[in-house]
N, C-alpha and C. Protein backbone atom coordinates (compact mmCIF):
# COMPACT_ATOMS: atom_id res chain seq x y z
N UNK A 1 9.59 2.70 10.47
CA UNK A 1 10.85 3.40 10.70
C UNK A 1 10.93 3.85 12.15
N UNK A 2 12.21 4.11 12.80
CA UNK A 2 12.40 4.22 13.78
C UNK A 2 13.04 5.97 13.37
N UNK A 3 13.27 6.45 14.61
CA UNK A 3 13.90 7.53 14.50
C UNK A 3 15.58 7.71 14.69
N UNK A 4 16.12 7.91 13.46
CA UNK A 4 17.33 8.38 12.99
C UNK A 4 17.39 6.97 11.48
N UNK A 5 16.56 6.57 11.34
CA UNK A 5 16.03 5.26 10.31
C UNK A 5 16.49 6.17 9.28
N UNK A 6 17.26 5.19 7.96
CA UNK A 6 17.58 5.86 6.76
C UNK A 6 16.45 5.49 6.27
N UNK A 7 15.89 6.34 5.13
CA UNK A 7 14.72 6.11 4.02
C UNK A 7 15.45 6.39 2.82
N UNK A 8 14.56 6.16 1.49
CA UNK A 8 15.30 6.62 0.73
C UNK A 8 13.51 7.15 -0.07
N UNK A 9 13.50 8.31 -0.79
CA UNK A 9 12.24 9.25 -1.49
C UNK A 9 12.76 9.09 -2.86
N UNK A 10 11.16 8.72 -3.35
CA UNK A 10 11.39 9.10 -4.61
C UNK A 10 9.84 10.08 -5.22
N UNK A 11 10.55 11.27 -5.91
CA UNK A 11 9.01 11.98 -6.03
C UNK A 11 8.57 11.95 -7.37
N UNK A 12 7.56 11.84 -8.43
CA UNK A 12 6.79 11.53 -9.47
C UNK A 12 8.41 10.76 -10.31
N UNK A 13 7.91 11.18 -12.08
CA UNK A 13 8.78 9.94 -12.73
C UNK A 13 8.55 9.10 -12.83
N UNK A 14 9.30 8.23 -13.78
CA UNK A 14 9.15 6.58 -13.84
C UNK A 14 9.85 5.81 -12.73
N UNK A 15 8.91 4.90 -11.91
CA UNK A 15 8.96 3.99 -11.46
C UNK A 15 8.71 2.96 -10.75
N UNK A 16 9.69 1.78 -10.23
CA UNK A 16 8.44 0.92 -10.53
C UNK A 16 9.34 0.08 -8.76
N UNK A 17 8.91 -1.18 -8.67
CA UNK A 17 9.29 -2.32 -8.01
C UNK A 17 9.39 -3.57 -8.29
N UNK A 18 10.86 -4.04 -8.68
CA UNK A 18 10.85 -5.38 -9.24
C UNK A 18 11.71 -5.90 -9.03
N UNK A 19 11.56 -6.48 -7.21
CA UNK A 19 12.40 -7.30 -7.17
C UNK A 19 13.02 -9.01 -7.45
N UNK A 20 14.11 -9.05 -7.33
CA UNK A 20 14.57 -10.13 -8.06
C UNK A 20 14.74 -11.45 -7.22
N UNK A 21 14.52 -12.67 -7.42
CA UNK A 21 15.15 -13.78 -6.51
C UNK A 21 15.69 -13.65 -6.07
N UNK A 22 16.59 -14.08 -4.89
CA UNK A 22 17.80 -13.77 -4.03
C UNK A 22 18.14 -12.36 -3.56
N UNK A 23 17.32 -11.00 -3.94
CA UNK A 23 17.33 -10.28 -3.08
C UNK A 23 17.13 -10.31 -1.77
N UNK A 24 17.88 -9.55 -1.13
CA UNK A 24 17.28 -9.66 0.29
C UNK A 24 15.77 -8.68 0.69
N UNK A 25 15.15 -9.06 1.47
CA UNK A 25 13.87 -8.30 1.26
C UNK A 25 14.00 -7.21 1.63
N UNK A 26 12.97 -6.08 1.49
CA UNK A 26 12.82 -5.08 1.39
C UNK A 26 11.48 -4.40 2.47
N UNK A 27 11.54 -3.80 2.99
CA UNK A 27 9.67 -3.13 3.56
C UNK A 27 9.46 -1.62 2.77
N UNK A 28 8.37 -1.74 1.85
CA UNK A 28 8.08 -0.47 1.75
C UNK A 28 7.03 -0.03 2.60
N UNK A 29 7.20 1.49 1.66
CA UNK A 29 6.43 2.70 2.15
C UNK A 29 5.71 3.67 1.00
N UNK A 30 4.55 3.09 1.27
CA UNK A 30 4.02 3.87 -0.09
C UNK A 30 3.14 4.84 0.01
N UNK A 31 3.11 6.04 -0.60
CA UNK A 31 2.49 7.32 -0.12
C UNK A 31 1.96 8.15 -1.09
N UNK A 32 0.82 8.14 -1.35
CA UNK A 32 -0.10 8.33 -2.01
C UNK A 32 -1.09 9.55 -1.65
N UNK A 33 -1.34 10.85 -3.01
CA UNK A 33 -2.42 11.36 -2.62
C UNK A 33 -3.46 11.78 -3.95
N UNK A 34 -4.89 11.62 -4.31
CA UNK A 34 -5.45 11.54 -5.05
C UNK A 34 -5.21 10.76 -6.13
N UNK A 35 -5.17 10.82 -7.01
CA UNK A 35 -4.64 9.97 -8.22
C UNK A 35 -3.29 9.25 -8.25
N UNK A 36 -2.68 10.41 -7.55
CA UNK A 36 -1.40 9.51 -7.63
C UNK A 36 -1.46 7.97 -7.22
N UNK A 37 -2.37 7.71 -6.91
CA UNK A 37 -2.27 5.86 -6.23
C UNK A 37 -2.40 5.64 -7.33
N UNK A 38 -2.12 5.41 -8.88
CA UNK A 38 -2.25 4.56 -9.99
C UNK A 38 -1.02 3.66 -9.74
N UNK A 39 0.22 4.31 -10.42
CA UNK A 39 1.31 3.59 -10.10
C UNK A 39 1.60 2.72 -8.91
N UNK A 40 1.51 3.17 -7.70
CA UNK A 40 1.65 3.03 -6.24
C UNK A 40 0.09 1.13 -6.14
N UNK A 41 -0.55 2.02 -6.75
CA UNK A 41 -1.60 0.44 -6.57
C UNK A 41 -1.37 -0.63 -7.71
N UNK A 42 0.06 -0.24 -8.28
CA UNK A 42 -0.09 -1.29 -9.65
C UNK A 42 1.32 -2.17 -8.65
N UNK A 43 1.96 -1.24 -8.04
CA UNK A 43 3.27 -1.79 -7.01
C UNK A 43 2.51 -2.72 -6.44
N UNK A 44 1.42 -2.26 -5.26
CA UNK A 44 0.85 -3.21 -4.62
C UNK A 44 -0.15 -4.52 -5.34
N UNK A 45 -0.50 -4.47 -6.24
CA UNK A 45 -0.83 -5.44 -7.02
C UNK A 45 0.61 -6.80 -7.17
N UNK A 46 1.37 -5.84 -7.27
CA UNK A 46 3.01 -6.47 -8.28
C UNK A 46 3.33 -7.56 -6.79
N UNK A 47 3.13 -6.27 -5.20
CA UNK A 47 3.28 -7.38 -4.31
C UNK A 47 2.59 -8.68 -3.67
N UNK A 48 0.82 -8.16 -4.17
CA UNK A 48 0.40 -9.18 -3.89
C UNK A 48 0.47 -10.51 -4.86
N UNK A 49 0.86 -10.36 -6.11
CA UNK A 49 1.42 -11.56 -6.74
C UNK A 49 2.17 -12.34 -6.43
N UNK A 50 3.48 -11.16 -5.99
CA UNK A 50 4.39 -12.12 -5.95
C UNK A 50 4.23 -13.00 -4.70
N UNK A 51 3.24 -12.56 -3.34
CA UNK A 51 3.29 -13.03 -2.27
C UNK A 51 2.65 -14.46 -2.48
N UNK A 52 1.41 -13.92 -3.27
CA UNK A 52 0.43 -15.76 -3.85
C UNK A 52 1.28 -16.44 -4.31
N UNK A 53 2.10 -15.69 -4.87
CA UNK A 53 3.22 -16.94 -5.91
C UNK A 53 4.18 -17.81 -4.52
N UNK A 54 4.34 -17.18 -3.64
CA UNK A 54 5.27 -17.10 -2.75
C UNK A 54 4.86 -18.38 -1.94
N UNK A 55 3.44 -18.18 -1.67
CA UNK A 55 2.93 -18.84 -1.05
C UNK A 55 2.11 -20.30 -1.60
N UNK A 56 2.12 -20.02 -2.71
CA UNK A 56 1.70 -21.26 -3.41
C UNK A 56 2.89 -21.64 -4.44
N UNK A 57 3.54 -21.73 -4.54
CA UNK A 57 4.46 -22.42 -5.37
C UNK A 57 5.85 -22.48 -4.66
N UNK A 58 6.63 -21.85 -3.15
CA UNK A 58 7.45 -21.49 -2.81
C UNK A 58 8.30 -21.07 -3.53
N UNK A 59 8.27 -19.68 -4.50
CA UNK A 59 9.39 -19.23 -5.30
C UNK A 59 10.54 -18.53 -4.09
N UNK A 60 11.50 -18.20 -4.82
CA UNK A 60 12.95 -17.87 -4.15
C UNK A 60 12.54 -16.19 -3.68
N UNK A 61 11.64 -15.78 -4.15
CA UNK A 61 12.18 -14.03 -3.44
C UNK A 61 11.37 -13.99 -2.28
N UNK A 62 11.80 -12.97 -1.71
CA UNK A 62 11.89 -12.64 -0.18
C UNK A 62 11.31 -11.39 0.13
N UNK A 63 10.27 -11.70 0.59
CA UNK A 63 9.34 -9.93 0.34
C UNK A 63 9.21 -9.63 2.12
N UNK A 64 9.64 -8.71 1.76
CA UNK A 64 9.26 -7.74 3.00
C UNK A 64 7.85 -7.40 3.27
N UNK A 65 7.36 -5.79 4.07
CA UNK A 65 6.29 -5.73 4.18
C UNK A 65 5.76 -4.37 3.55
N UNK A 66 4.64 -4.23 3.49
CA UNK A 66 4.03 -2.96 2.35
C UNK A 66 3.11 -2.58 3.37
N UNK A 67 3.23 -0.94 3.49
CA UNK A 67 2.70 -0.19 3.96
C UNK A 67 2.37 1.18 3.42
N UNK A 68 0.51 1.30 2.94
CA UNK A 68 0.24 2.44 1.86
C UNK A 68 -0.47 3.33 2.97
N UNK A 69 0.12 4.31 2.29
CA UNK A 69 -0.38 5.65 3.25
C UNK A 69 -1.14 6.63 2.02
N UNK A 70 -2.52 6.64 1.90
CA UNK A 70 -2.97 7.23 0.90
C UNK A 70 -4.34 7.99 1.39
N UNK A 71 -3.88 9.63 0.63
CA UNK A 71 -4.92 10.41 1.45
C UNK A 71 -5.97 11.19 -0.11
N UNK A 72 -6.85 11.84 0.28
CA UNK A 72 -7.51 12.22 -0.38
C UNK A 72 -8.67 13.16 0.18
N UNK A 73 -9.09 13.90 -0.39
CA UNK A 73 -10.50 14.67 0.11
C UNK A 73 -11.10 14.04 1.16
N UNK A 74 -12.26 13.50 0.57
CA UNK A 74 -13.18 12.11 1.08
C UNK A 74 -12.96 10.98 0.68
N UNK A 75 -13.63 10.16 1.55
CA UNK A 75 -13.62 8.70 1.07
C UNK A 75 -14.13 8.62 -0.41
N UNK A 76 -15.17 8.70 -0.91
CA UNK A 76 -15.42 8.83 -2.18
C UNK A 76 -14.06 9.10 -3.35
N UNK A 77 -13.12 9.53 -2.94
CA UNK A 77 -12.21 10.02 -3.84
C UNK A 77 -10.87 9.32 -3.56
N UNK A 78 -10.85 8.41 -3.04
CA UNK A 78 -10.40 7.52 -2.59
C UNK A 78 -10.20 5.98 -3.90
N UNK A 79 -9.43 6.34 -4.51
CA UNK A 79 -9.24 5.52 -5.85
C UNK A 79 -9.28 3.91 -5.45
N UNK A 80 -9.77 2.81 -5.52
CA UNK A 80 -9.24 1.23 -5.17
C UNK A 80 -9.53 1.06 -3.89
N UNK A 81 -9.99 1.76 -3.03
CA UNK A 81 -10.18 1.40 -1.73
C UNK A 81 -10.86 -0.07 -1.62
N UNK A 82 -12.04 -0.43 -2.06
CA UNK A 82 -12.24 -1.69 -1.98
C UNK A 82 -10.99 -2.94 -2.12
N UNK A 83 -10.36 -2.62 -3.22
CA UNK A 83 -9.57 -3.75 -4.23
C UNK A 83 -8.08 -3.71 -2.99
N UNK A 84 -8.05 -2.41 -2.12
CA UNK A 84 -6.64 -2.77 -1.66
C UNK A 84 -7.04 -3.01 -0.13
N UNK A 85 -8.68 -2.86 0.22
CA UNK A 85 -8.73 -4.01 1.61
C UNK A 85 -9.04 -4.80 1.60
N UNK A 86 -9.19 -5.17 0.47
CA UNK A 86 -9.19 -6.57 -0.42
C UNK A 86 -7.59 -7.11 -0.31
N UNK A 87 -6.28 -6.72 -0.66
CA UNK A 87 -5.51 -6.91 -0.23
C UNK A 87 -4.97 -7.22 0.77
N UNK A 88 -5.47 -6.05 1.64
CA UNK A 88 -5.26 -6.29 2.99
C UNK A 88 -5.63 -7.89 3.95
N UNK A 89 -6.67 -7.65 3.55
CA UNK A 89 -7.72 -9.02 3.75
C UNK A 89 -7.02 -10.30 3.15
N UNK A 90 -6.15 -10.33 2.29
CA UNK A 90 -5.90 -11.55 1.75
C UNK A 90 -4.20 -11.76 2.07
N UNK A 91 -3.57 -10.77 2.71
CA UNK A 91 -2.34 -10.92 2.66
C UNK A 91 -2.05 -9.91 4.31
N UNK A 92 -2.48 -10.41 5.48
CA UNK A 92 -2.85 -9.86 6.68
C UNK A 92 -1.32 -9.46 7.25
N UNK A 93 -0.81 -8.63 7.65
CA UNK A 93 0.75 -8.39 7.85
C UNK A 93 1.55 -8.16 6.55
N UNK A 94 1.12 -8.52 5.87
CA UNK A 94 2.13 -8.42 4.75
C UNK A 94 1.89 -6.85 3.65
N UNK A 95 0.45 -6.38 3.82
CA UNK A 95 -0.18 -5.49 2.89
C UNK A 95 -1.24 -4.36 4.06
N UNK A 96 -0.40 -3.57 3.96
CA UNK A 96 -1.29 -2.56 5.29
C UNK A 96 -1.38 -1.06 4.40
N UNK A 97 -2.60 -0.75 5.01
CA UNK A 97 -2.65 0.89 4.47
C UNK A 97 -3.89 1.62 5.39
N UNK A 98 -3.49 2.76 5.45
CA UNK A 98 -3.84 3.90 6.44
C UNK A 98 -4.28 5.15 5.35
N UNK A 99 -5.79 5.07 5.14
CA UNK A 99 -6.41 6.18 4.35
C UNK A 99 -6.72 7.56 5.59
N UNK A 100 -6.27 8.48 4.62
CA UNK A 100 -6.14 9.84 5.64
C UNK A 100 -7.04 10.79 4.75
N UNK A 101 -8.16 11.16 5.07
CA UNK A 101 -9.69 12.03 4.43
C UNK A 101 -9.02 13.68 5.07
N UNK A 102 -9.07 14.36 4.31
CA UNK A 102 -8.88 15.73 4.86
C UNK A 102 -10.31 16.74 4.79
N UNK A 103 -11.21 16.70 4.22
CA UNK A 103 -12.77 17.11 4.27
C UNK A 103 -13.96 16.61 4.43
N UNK A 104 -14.00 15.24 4.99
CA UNK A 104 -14.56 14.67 5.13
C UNK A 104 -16.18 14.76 5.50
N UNK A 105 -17.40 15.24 4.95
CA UNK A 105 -18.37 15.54 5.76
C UNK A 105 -19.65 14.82 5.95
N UNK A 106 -19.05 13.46 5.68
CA UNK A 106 -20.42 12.80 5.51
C UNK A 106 -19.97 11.21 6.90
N UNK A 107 -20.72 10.32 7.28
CA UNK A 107 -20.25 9.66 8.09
C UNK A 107 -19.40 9.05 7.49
N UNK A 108 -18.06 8.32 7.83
CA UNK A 108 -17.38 7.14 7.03
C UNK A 108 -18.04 5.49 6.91
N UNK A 109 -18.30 4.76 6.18
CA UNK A 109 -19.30 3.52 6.26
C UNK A 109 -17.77 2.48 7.28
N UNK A 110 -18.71 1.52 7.82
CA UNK A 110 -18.22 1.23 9.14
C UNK A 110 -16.99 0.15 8.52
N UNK A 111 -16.78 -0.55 7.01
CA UNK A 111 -15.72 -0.98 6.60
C UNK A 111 -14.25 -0.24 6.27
N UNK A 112 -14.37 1.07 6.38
CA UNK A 112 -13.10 2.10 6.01
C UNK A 112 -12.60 2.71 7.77
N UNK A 113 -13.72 2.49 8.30
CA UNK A 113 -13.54 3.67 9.63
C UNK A 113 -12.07 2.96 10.18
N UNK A 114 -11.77 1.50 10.17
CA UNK A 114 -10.76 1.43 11.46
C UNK A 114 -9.55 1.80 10.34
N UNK A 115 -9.04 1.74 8.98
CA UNK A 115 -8.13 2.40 8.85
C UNK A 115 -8.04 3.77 7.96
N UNK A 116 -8.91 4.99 8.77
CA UNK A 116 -9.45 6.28 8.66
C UNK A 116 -8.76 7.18 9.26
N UNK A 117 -8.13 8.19 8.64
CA UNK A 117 -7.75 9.13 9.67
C UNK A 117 -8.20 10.45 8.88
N UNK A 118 -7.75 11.59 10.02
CA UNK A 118 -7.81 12.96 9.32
C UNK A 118 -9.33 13.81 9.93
N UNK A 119 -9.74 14.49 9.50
CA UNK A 119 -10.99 15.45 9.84
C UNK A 119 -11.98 14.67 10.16
């Protein structure tokens, strides 16, 4: 987002992401803290499907880009971290996320540090 950029928020509740063929694409923004990444990592799952599909079969929808912003205590508490730079890793530009530690007191291991922020 740029500044004066419309967003649009949505806070707990049902919901989800499912877009349709011939939409025009979309970039999210996904923002996550402790648990709450259940839903939010089932989205990013939903996008990395559809992107494999995208990319191996050329289906019709049009995906934008995903960007998870998910914070937590420590790394330890840090729900999927493996499974979504695992994502990252498999879908490079397309699947980004920025873990933000707020107590952090132990070193971070040297696979989390470059997208680490916070204390």
């Amino acid at each position: 987002c740029t500044l004066d950029s419309e967003v649009a928020l949505r806070v707990g509740g049902d919901f989800f992401f499912d877009p349709q063929p011939g939409d025009s694409p979309v970039n999210l923004v996904l923002i996550a803290g402790g648990v709450g990444i259940n839903p939010l990592f089932s989205i990013l799952l939903h996008i990395a499907d559809l992107h494999g599909y995208q990319e191996g079969k050329g289906n019709r929808h049009k995906l934008g880009t995903a960007k998870l912003y998910y914070s937590a205590k420590n790394t330890s508490e840090l729900l999927f971290k493996k499974n979504i730079l695992g994502l990252m890793e498999a879908f490079p530009g397309k699947i980004t996320c920025c873990f933000h530690v707020t107590q952090q007191r132990s070193q971070i291991c040297k696979e989390l540090q470059p997208h680490i922020t916070g204390k």
